[in-house]
C-alpha atoms as a PDB file:
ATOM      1  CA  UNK A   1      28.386 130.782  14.866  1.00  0.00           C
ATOM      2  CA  UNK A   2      26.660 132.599  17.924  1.00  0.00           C
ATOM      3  CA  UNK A   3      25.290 135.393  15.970  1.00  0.00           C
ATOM      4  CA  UNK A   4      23.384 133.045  13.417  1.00  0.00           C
ATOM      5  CA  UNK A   5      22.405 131.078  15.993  1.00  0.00           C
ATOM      6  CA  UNK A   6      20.861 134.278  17.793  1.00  0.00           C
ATOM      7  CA  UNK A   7      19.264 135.558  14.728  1.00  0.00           C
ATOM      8  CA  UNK A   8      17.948 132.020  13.164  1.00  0.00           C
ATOM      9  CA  UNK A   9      17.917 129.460  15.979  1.00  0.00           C
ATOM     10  CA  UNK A  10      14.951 127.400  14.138  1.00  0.00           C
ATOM     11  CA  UNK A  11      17.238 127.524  11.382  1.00  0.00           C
ATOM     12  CA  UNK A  12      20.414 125.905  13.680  1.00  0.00           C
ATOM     13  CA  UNK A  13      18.417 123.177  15.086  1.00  0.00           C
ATOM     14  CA  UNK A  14      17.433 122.235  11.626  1.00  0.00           C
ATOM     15  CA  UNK A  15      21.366 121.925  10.419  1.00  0.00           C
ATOM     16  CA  UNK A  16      22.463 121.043  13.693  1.00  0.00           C
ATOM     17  CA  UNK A  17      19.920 117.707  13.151  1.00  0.00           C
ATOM     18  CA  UNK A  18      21.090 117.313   9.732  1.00  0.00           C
ATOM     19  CA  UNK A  19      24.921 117.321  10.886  1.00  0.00           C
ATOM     20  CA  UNK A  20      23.840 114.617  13.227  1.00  0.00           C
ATOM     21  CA  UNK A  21      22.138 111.764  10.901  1.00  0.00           C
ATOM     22  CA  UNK A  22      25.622 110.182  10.305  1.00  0.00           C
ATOM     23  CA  UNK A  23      26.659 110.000  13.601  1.00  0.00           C
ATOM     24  CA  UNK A  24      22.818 108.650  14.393  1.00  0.00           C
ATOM     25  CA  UNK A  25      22.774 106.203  11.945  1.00  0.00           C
ATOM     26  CA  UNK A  26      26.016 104.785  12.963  1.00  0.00           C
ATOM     27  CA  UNK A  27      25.308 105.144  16.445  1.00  0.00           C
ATOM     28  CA  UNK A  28      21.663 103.166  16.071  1.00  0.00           C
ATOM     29  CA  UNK A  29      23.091 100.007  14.619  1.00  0.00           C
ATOM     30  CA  UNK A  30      26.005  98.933  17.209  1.00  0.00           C
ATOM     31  CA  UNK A  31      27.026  95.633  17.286  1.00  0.00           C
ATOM     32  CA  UNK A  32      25.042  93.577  19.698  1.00  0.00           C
ATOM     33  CA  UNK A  33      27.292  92.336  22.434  1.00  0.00           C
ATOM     34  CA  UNK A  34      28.319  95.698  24.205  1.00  0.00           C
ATOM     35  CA  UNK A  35      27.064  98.107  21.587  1.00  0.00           C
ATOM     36  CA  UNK A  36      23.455  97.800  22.909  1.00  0.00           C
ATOM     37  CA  UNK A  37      23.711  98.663  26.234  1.00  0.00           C
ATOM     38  CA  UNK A  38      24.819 101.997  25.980  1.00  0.00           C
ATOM     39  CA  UNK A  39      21.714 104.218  26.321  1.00  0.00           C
ATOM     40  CA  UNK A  40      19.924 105.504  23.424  1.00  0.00           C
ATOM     41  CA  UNK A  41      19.907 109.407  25.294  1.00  0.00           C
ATOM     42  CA  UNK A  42      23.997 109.026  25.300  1.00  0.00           C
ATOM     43  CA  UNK A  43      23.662 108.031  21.170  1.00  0.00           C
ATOM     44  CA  UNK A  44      21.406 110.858  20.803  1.00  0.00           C
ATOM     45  CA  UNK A  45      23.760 113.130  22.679  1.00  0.00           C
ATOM     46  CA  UNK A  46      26.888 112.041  20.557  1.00  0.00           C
ATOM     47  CA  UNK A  47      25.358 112.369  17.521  1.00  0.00           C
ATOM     48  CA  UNK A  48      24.525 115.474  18.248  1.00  0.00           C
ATOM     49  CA  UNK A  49      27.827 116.472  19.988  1.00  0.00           C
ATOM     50  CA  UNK A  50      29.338 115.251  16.216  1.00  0.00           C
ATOM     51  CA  UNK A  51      27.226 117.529  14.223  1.00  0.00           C
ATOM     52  CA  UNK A  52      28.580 120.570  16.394  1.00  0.00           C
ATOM     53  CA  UNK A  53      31.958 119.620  15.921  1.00  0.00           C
ATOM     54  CA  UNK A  54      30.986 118.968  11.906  1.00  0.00           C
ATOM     55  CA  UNK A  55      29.021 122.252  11.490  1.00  0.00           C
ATOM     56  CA  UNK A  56      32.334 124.690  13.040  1.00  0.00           C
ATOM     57  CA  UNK A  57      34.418 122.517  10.755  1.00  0.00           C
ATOM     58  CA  UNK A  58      36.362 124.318   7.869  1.00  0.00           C
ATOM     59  CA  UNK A  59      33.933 122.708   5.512  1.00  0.00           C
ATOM     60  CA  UNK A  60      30.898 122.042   7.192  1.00  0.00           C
ATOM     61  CA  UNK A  61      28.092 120.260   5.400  1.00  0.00           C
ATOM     62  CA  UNK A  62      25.996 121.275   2.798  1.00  0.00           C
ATOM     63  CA  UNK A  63      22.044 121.602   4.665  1.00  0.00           C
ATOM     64  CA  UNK A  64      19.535 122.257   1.616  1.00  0.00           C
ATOM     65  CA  UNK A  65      17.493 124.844   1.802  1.00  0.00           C
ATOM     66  CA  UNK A  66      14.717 123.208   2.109  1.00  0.00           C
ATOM     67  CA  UNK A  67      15.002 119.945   4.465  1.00  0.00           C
ATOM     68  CA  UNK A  68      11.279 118.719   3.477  1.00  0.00           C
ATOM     69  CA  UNK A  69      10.898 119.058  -0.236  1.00  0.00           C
ATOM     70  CA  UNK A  70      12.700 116.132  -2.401  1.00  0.00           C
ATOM     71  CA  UNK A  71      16.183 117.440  -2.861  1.00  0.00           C
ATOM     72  CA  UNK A  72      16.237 117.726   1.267  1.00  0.00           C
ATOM     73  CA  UNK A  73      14.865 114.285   1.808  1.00  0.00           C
ATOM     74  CA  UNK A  74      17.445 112.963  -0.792  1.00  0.00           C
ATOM     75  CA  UNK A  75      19.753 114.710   0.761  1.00  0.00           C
ATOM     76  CA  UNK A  76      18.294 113.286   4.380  1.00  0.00           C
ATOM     77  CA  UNK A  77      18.563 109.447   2.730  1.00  0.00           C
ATOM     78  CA  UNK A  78      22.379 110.019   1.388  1.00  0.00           C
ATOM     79  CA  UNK A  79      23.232 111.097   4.725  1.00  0.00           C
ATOM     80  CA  UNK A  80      21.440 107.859   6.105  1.00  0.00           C
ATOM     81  CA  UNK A  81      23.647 105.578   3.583  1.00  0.00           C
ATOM     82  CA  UNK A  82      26.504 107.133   4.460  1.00  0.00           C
ATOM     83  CA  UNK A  83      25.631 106.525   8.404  1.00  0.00           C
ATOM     84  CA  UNK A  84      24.749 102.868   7.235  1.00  0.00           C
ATOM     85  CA  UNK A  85      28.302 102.181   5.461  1.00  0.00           C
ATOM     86  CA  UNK A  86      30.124 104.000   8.876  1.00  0.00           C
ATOM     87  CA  UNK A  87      27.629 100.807  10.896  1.00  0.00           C
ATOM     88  CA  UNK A  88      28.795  98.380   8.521  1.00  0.00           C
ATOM     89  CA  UNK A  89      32.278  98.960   8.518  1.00  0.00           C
ATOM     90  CA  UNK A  90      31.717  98.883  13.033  1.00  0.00           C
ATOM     91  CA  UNK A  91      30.111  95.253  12.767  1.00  0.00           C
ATOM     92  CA  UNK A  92      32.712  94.110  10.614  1.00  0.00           C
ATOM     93  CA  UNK A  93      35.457  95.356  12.733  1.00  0.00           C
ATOM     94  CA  UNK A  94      33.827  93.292  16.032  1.00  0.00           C
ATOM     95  CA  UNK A  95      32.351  90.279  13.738  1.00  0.00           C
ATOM     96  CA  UNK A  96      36.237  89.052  13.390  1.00  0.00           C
ATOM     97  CA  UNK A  97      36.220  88.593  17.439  1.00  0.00           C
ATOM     98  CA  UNK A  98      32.693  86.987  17.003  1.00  0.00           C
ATOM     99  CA  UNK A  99      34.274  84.494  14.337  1.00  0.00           C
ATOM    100  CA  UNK A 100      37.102  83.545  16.573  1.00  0.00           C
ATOM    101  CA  UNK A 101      34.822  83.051  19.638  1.00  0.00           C
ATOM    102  CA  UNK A 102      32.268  80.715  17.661  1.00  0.00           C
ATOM    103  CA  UNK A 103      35.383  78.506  16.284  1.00  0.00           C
ATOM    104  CA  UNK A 104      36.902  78.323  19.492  1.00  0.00           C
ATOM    105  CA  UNK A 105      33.847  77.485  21.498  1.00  0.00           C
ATOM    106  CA  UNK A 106      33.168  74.637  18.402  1.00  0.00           C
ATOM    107  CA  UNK A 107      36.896  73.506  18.794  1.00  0.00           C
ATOM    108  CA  UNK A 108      36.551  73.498  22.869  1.00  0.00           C
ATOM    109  CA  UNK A 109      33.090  71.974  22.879  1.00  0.00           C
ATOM    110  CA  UNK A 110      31.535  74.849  24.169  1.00  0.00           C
ATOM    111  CA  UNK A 111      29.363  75.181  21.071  1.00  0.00           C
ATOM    112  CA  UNK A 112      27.834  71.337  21.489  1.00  0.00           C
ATOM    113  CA  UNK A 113      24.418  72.612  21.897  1.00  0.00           C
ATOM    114  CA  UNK A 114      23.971  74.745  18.966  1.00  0.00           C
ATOM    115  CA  UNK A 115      25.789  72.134  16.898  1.00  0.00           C
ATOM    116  CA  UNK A 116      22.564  69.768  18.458  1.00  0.00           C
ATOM    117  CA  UNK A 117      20.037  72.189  17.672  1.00  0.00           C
ATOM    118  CA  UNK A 118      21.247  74.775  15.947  1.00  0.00           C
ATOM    119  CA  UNK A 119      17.900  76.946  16.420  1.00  0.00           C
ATOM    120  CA  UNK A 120      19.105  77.817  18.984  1.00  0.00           C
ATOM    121  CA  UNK A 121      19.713  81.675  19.342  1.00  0.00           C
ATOM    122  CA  UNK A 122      22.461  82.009  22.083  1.00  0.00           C
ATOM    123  CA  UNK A 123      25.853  82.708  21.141  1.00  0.00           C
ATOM    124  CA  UNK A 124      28.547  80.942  22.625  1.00  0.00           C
ATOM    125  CA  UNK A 125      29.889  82.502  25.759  1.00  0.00           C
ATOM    126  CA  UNK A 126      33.333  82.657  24.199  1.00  0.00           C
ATOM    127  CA  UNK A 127      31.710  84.853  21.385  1.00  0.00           C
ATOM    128  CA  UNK A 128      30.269  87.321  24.449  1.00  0.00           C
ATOM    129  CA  UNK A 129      33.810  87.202  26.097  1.00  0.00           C
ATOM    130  CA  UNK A 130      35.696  88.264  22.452  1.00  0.00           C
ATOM    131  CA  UNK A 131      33.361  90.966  21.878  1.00  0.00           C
ATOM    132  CA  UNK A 132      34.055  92.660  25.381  1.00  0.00           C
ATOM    133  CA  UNK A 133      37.282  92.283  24.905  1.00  0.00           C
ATOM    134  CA  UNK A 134      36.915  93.931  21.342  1.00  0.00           C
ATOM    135  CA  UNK A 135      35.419  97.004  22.968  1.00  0.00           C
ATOM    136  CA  UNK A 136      37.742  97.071  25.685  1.00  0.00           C
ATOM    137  CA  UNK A 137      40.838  97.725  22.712  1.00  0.00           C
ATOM    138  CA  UNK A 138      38.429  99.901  20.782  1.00  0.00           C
ATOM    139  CA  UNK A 139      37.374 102.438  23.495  1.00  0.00           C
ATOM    140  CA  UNK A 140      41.399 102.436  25.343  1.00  0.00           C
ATOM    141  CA  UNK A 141      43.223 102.815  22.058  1.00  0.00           C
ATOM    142  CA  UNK A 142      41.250 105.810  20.868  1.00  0.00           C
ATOM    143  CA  UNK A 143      39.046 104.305  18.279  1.00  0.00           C
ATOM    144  CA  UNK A 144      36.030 106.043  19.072  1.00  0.00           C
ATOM    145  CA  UNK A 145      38.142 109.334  18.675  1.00  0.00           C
ATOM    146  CA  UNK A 146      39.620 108.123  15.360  1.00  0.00           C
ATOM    147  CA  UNK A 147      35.897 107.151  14.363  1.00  0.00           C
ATOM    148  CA  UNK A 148      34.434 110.998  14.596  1.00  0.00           C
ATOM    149  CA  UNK A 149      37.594 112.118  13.417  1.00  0.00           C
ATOM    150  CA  UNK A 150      36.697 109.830  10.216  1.00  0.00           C
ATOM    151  CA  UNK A 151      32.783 111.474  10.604  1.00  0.00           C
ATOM    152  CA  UNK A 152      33.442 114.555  10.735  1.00  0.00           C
ATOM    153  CA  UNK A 153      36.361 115.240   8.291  1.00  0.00           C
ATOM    154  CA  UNK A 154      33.907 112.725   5.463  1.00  0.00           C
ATOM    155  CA  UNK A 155      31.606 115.871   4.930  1.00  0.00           C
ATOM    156  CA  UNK A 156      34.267 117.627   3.169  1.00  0.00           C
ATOM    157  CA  UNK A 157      35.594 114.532   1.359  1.00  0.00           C
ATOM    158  CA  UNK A 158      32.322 113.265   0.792  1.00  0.00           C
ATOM    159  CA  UNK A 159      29.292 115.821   0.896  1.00  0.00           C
ATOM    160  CA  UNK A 160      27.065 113.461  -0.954  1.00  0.00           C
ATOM    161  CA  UNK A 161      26.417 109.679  -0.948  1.00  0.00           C
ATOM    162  CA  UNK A 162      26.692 109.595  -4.543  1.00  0.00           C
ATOM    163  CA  UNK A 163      30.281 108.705  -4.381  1.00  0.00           C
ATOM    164  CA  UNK A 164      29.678 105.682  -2.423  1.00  0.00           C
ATOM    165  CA  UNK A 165      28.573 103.923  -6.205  1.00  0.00           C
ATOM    166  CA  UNK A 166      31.377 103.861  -7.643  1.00  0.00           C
ATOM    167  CA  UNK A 167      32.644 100.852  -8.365  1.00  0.00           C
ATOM    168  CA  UNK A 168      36.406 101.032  -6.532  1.00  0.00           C
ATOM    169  CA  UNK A 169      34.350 101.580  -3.544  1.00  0.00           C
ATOM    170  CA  UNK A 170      31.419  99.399  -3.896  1.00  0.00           C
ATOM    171  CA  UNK A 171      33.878  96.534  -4.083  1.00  0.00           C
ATOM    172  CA  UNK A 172      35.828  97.637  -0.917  1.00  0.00           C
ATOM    173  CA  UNK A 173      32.381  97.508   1.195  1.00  0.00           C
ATOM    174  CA  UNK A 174      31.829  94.084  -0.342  1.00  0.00           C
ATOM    175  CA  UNK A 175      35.453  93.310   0.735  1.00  0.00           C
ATOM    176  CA  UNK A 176      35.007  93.660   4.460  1.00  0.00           C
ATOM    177  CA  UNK A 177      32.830  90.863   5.010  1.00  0.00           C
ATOM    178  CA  UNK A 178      35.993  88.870   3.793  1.00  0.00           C
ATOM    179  CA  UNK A 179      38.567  90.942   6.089  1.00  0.00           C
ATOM    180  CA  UNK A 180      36.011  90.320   8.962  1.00  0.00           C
ATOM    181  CA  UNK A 181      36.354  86.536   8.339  1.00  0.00           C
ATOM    182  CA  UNK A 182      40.314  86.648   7.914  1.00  0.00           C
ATOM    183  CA  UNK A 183      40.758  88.223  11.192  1.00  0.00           C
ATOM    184  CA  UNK A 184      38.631  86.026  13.330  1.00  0.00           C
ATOM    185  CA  UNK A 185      40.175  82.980  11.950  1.00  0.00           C
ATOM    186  CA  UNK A 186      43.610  84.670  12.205  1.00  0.00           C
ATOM    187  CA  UNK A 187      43.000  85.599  15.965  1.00  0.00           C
ATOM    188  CA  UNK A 188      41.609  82.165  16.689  1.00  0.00           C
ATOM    189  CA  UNK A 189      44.601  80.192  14.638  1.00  0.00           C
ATOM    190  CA  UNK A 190      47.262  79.799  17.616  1.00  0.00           C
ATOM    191  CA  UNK A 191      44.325  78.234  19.942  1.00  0.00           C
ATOM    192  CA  UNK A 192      42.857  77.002  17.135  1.00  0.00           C
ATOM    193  CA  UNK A 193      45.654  74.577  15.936  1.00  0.00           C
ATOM    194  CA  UNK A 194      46.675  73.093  19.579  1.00  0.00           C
ATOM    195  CA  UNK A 195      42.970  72.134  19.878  1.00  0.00           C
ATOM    196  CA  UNK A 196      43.271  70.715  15.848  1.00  0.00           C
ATOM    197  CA  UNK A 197      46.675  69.167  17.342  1.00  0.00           C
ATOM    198  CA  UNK A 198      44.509  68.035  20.529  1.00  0.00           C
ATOM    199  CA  UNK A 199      41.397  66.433  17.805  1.00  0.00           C
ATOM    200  CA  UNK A 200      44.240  64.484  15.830  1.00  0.00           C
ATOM    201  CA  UNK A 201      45.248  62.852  18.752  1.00  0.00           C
ATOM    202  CA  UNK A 202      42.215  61.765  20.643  1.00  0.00           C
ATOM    203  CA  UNK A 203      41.442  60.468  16.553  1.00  0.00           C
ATOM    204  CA  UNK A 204      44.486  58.317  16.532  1.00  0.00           C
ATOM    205  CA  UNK A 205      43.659  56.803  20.209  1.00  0.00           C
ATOM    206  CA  UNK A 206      40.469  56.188  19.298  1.00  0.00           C
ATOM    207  CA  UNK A 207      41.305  54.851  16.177  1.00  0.00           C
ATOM    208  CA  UNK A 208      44.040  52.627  18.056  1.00  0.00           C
ATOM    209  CA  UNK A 209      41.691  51.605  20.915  1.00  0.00           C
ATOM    210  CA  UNK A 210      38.334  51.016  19.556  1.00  0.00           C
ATOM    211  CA  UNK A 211      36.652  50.616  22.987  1.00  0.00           C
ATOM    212  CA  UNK A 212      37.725  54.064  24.194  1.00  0.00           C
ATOM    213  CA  UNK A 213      34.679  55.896  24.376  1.00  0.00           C
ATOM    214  CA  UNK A 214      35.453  59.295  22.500  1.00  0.00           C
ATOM    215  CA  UNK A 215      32.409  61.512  23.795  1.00  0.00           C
ATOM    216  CA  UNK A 216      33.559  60.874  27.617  1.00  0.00           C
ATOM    217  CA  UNK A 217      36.815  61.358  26.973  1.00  0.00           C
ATOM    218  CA  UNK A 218      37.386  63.749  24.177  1.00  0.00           C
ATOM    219  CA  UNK A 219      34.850  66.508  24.927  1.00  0.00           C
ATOM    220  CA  UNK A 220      36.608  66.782  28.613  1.00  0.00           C
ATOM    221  CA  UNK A 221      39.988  66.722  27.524  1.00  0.00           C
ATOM    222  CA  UNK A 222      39.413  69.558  24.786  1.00  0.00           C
ATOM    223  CA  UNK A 223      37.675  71.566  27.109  1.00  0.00           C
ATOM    224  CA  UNK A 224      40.359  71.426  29.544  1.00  0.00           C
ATOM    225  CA  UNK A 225      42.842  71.904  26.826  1.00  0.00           C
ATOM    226  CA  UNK A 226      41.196  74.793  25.869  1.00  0.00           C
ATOM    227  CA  UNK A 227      40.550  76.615  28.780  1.00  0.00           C
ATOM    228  CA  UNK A 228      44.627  75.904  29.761  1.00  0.00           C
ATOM    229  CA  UNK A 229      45.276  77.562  26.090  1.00  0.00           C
ATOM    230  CA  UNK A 230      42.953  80.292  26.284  1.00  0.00           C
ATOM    231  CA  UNK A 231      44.711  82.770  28.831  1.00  0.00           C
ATOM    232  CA  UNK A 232      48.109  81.764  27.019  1.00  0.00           C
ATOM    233  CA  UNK A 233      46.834  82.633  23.834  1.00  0.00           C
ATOM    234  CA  UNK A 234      44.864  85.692  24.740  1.00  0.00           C
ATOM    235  CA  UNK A 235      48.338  88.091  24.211  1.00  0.00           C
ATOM    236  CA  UNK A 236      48.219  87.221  20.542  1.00  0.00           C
ATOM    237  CA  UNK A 237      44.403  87.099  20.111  1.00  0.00           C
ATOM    238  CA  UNK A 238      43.972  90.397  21.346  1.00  0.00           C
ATOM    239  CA  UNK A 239      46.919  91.841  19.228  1.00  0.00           C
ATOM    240  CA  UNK A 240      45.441  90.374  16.107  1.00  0.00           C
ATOM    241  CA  UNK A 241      41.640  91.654  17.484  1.00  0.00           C
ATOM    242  CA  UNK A 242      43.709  95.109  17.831  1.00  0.00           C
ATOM    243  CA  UNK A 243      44.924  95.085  14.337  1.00  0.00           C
ATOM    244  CA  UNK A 244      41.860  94.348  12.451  1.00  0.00           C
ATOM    245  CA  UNK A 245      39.932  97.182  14.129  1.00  0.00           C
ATOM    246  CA  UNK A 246      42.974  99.225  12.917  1.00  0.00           C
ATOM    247  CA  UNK A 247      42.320  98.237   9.475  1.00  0.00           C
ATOM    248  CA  UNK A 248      39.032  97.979   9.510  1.00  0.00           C
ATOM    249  CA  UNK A 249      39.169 101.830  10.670  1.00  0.00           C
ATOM    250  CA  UNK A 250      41.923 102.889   7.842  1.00  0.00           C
ATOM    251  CA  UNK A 251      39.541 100.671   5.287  1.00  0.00           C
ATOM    252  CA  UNK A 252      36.839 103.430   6.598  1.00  0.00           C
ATOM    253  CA  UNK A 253      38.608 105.794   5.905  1.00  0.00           C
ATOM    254  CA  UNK A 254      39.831 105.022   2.238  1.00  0.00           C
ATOM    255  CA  UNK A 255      36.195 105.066   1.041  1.00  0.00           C
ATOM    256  CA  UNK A 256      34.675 108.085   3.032  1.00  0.00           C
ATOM    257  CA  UNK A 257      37.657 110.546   2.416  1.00  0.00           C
ATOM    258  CA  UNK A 258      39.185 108.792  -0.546  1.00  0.00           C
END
């Protein structure tokens, strides 16, 4: 690679940037809670770092000749989707932790306010708190790795985005939306049920004892219930967090390399 880049380094940059636009895309639409805050000069530089690693592959990808006629900017927008589906498959894997926080924080009463006005744009703190934790198993069981692993080995499964149409694949995109949802609820489901437990109860009392006054006792005795539940549960949340980023990673994979 050193001669070529000696003798045409224009020439390098130009399939050095091309290499990159997967990783870019991908990198450019993070999920929001954690994703954002890393810098956009450390995306730049991994995307980058990914197209090095893709061009001294065994079968690096196919730059047209030309980059700014129409096969090259066709080639430019495949490259794009194919960075786009790579994003897509990333927010699904950290929606399911974003599910199980906003049913949680509903369940605890932590959610009140949006349930009052729902225009409200905040997430639930319990959403925030999921989605760290999300990143925290992605980045220290080697997703990231396994993710430009994925990247890099897609340009010889998958040198166009052409293959992304057909119709075994179009329906596993369309699928993840649905995995996203499972997991969340899954992860959520041992909390979940000793607050549903905890919501039958208070029913029956109330139901028993008309003059009990449900909003000053119920919303404190959920929230306590569910902040006592929370650290118990958090072992088996996390697992089940763990897991679905796991699939969610070997789903990747099944419709970039096939």
């Amino acid at each position: 690679m050193e001669p070529a880049v000696q003798l045409q380094p224009e020439r390098f940059l130009l399939e050095l940037l091309f290499a990159s636009l997967r990783t870019g895309a991908a990198l450019a639409l993070l999920p929001t809670l954690g994703g954002q805050l890393l810098p956009v000069r450390v995306r730049i530089g991994l995307a980058g770092a990914t197209g090095f690693l893709a061009l001294g592959a065994a079968t690096p990808p196919r730059v047209p000749a030309d980059l700014l006629g129409l096969p090259g900017l066709a080639a430019i927008a495949g490259e794009l989707l194919i960075g786009l589906v790579v994003a897509l498959a990333i927010q699904a894997a950290f929606a399911a932790a974003l599910v199980a926080g906003d049913w949680l924080a509903q369940a605890m009463g932590l959610g009140f306010a949006t349930t009052i006005d729902p225009s409200m744009p905040q997430a639930p703190v319990l959403s925030a708190l999921l989605a760290l934790l999300a990143w925290m198993l992605f980045l220290t069981s080697g997703g990231h790795l396994l993710l430009i692993d994925i990247v890099v080995r897609s340009y010889a499964a998958m040198p166009t985005a052409g293959a992304l149409f057909e119709p075994e694949r179009l329906s596993a995109i369309v699928g993840w939306g649905g995995y996203a949802i499972a997991t969340g609820m899954m992860a959520a489901l041992p909390i979940g049920m000793g607050l549903l437990l905890a919501n039958l109860a208070i029913g029956v009392t109330a139901r028993s004892a008309p003059q009990l006054n449900l909003f000053s006792v119920g919303f404190p005795l959920l929230l306590l219930l569910g902040l006592i539940g929370l650290p118990l549960g958090l072992p088996a949340l996390a697992d089940t967090l763990s897991g679905g980023l796991a699939g969610m990673q070997d789903q990747l994979a099944e419709v970039l390399l096939g």
